[in-house]
C-alpha atoms as a PDB file:
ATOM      1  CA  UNK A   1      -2.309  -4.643   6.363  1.00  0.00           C
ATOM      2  CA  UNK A   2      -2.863  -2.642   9.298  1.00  0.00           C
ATOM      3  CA  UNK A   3      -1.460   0.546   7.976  1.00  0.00           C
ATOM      4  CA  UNK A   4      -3.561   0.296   4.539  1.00  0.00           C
ATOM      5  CA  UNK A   5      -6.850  -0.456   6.740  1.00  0.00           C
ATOM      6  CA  UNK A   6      -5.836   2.784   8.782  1.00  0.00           C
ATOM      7  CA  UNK A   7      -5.578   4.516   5.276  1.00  0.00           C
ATOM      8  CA  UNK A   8      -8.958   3.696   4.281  1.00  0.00           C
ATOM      9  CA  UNK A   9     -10.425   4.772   7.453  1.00  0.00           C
ATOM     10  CA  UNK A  10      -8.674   8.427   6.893  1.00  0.00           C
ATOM     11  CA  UNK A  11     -11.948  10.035   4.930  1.00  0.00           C
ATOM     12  CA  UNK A  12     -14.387   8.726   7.091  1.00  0.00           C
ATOM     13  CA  UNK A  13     -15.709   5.606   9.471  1.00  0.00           C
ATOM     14  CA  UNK A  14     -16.506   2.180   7.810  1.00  0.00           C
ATOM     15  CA  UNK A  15     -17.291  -1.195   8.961  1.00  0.00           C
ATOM     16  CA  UNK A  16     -15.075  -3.730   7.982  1.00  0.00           C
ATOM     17  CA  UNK A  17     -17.987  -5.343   5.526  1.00  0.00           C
ATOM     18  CA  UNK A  18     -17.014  -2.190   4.075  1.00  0.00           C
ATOM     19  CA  UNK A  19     -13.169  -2.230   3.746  1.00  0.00           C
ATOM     20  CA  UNK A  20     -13.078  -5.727   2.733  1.00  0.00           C
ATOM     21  CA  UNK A  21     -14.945  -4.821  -0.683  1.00  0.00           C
ATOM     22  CA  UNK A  22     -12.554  -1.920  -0.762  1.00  0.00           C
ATOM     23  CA  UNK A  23      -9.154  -3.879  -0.409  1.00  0.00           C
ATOM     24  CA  UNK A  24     -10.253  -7.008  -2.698  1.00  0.00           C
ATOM     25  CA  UNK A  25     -11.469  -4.317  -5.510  1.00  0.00           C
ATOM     26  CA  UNK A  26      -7.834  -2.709  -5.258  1.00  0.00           C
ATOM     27  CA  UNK A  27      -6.187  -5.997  -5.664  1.00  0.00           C
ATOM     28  CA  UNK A  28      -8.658  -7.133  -8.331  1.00  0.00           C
ATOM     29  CA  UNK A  29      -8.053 -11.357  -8.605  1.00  0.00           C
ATOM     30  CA  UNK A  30      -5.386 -11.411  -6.009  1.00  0.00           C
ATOM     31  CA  UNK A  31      -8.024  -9.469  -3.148  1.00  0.00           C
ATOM     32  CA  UNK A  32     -10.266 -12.805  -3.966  1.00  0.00           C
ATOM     33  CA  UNK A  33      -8.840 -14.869  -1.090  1.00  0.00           C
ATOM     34  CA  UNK A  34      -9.216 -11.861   1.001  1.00  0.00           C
ATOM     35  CA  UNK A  35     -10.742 -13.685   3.813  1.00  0.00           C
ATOM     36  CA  UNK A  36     -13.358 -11.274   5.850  1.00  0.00           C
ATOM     37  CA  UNK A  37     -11.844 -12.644   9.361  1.00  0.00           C
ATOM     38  CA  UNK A  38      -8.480 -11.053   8.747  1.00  0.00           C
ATOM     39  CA  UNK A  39      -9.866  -7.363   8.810  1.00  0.00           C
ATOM     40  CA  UNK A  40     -12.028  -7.721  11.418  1.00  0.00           C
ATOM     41  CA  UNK A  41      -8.652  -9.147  13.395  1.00  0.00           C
ATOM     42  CA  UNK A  42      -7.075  -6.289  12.526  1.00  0.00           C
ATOM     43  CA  UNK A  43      -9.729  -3.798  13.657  1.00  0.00           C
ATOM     44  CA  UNK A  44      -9.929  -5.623  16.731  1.00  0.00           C
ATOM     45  CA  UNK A  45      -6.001  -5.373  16.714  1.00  0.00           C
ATOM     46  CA  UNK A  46      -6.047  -1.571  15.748  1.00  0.00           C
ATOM     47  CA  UNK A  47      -8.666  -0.910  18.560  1.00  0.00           C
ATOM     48  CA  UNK A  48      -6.724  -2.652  21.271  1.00  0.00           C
ATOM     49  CA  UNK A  49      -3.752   0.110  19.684  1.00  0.00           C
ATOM     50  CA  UNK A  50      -5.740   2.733  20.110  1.00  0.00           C
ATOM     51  CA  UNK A  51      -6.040   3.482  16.727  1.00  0.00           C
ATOM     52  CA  UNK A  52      -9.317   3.376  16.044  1.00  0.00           C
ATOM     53  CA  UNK A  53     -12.565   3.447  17.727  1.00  0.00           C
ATOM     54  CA  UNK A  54     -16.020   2.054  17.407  1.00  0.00           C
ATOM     55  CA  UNK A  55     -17.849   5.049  16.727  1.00  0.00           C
ATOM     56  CA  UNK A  56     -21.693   3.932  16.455  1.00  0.00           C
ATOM     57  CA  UNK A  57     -23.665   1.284  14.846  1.00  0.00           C
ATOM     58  CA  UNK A  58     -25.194   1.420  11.543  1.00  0.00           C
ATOM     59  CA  UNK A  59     -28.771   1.801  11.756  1.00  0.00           C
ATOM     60  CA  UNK A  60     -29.215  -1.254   9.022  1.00  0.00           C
ATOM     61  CA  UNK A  61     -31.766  -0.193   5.843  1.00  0.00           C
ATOM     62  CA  UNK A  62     -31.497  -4.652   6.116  1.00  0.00           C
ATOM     63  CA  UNK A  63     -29.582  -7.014   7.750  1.00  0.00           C
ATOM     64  CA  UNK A  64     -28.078  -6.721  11.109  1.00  0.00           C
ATOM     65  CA  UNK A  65     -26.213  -4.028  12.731  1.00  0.00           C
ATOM     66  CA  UNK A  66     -22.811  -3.357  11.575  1.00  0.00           C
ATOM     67  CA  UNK A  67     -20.190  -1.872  13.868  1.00  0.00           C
ATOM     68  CA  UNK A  68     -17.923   0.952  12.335  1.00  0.00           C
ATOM     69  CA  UNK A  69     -14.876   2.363  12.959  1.00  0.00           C
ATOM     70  CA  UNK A  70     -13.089   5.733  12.942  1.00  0.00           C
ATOM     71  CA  UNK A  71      -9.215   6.654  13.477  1.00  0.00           C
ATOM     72  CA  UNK A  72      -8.182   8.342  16.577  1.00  0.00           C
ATOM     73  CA  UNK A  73      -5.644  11.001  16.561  1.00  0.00           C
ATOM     74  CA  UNK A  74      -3.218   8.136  16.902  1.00  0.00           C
ATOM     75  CA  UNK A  75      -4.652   6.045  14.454  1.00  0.00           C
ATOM     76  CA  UNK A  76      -4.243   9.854  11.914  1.00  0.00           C
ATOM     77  CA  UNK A  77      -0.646   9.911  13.306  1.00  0.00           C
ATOM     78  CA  UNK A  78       0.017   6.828  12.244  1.00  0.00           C
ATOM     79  CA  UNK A  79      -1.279   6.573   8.912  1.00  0.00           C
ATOM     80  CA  UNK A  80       0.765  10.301   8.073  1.00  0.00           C
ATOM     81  CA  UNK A  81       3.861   8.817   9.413  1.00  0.00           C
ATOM     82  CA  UNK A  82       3.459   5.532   7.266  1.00  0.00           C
ATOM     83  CA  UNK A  83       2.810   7.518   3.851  1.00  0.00           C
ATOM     84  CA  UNK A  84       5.975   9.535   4.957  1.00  0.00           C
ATOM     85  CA  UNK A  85       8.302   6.496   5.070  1.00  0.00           C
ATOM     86  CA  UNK A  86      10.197   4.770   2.832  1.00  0.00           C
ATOM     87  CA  UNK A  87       8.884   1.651   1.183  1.00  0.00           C
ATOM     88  CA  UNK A  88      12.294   0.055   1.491  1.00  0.00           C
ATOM     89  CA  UNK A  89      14.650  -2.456  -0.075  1.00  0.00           C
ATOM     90  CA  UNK A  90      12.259  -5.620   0.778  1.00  0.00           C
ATOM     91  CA  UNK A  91       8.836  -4.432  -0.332  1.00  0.00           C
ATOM     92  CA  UNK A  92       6.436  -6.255  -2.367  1.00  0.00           C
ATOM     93  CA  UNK A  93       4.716  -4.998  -5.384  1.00  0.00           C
ATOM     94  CA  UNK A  94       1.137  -5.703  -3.852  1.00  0.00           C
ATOM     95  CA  UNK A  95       1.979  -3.527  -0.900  1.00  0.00           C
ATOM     96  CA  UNK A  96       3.395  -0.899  -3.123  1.00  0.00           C
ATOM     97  CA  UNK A  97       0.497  -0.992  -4.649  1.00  0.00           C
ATOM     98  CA  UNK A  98      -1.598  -0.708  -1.714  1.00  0.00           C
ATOM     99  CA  UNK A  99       0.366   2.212  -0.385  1.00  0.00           C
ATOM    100  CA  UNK A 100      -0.455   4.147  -3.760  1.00  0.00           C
ATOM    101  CA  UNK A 101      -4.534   3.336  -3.521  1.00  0.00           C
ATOM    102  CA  UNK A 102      -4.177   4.331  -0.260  1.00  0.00           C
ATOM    103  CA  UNK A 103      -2.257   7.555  -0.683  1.00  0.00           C
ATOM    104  CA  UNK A 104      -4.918   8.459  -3.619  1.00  0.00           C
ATOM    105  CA  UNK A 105      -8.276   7.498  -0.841  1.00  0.00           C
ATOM    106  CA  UNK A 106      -7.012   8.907   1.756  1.00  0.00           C
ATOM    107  CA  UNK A 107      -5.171  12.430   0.517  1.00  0.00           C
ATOM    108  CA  UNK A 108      -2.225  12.051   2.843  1.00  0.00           C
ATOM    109  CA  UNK A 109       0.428  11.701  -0.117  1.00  0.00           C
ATOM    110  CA  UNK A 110       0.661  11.992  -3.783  1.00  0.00           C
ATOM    111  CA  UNK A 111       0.509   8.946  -5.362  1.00  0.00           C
ATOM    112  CA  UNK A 112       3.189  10.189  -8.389  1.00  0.00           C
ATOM    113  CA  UNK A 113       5.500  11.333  -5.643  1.00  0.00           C
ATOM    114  CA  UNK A 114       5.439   8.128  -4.248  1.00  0.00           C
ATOM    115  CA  UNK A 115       6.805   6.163  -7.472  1.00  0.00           C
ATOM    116  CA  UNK A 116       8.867   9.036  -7.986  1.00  0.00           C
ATOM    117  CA  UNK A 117      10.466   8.170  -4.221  1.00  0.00           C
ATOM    118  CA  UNK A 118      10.507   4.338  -4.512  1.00  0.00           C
ATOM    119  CA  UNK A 119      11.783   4.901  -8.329  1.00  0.00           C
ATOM    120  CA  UNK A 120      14.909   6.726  -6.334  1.00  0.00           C
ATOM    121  CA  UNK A 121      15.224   4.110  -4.033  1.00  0.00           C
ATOM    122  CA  UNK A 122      15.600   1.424  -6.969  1.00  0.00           C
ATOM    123  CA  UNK A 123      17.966   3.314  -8.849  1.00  0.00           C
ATOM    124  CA  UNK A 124      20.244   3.567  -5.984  1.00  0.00           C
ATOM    125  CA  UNK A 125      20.148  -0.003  -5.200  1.00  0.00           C
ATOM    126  CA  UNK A 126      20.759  -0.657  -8.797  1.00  0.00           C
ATOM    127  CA  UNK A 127      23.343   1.123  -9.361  1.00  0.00           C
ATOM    128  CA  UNK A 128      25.510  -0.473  -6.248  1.00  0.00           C
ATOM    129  CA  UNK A 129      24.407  -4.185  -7.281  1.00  0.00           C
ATOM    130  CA  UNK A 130      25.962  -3.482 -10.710  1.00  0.00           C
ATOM    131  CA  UNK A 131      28.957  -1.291  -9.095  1.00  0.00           C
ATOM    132  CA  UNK A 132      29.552  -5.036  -7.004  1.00  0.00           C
ATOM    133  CA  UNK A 133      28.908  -7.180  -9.796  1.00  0.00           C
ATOM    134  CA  UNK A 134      32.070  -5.785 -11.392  1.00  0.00           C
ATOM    135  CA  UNK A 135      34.056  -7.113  -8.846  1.00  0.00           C
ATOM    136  CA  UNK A 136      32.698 -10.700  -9.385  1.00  0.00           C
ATOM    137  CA  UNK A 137      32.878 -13.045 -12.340  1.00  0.00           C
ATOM    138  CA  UNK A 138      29.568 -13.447 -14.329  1.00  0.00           C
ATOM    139  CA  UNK A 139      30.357 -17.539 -13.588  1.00  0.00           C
ATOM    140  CA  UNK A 140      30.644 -17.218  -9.625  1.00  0.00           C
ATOM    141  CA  UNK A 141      27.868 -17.467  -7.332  1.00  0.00           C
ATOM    142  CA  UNK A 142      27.992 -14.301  -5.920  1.00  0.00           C
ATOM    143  CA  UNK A 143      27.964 -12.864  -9.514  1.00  0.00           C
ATOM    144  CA  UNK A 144      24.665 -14.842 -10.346  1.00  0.00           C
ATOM    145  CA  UNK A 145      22.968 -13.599  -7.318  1.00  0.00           C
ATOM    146  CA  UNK A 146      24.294  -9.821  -8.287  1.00  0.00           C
ATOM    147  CA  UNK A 147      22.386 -10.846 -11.763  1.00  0.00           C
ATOM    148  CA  UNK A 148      19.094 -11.604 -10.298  1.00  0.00           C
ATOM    149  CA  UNK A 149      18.989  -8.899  -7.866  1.00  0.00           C
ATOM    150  CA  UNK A 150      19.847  -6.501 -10.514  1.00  0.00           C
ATOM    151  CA  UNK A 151      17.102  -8.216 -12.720  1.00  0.00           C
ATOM    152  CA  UNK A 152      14.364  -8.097 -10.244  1.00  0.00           C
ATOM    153  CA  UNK A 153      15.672  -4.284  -9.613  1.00  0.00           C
ATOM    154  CA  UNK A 154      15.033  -3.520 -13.282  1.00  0.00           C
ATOM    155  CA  UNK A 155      12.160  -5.193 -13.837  1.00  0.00           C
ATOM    156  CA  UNK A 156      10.497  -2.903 -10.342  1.00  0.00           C
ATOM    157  CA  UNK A 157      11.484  -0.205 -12.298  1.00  0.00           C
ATOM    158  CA  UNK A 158       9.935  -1.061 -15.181  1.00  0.00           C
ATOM    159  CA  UNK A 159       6.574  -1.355 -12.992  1.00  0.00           C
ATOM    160  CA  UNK A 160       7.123   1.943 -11.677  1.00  0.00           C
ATOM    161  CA  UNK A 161       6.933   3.168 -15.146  1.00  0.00           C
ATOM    162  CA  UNK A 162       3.705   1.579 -15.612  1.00  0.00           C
ATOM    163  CA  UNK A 163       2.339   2.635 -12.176  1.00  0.00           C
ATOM    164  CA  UNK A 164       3.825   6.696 -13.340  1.00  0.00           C
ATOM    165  CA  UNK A 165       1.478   5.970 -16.303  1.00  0.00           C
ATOM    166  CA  UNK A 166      -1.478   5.289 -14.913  1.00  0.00           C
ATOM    167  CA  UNK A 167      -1.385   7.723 -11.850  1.00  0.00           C
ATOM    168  CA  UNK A 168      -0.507  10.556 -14.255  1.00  0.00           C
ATOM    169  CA  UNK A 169      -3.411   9.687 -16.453  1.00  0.00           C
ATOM    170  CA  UNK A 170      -5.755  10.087 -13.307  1.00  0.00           C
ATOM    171  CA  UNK A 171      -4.248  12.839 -12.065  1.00  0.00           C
ATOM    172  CA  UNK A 172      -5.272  14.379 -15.779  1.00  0.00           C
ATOM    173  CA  UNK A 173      -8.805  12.944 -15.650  1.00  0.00           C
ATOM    174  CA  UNK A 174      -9.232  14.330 -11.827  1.00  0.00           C
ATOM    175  CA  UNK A 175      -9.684  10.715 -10.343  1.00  0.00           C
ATOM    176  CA  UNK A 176      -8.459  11.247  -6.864  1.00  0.00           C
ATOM    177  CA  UNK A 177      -9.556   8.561  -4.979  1.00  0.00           C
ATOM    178  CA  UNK A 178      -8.179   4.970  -5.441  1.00  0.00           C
ATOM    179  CA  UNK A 179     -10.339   2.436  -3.851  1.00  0.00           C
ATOM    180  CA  UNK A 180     -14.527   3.052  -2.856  1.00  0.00           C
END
């Protein structure tokens, strides 16, 4: 959560009113139970870092005074080092996700390069769970676990696909930006 809320901050200060609206709209019915208390803890969190900054206070056209907050140089660091890494073996298809709205916001990393990366990663670890599932029965336990993580390999994949789709179709529209 922290890095995305970095990544949102990238193009310029918000208040976390702000990034809340942001977040649930990129994670349509699932961003519902996005409860407001979490970002604020992680502002709070990602100030105490040194990551971002309170930079002023709204001057409200109504209601009260909303603090807002910028990156630091860290906080920028951060955020670039984070679109550079891998997504790894054990991530989720919501934080995928949120990686490739963020990389689209923010401008740090192309969001087709991305799946093209993680689509890499998945073939790889394909490819060895069905090089070791030849070495077990289909029957044995450790050959039904081979099954199901090949499965759940193929069926990221066939996300991927979807997500290639969909950023390509942007790209060819112009739509940079993900989330605002």
């Amino acid at each position: 959560m922290q890095d995305v809320v970095l990544a949102l901050l990238v193009k310029e200060p918000s208040h976390g009113y702000d990034l809340r609206r942001r977040l649930a709209a990129a994670l349509g019915p699932l961003g519902e139970t996005l409860n407001a208390g979490q970002i604020y803890v992680t502002l709070t969190r990602l100030e105490k870092a040194g990551l971002v900054v309170q930079e002023r206070e709204d001057t409200p056209v109504r209601g009260p005074r909303r603090k807002v907050y910028a990156l630091t140089a860290a906080g920028q660091g951060r955020v670039a080092a984070w679109m550079a890494e891998s997504a790894g073996p054990k991530t989720d298809v919501t934080e995928f996700h949120l990686k490739l709205v963020a990389a689209a916001e923010s401008g740090l990393a192309d969001p087709l390069a991305l799946v093209g990366a993680r689509r890499q990663e998945l073939m790889r670890s394909l490819a060895e769970a069905q090089r070791a599932s030849l070495v077990h029965d289909t029957d044995s336990e450790a050959g039904l676990l081979l099954e199901g993580v090949a499965l759940r390999l193929q069926a990221d994949l066939h996300w991927l696909e979807a997500c290639g789709r969909t950023w390509s179709a942007r790209a060819l529209r112009g739509e940079g930006g993900g989330i605002g």
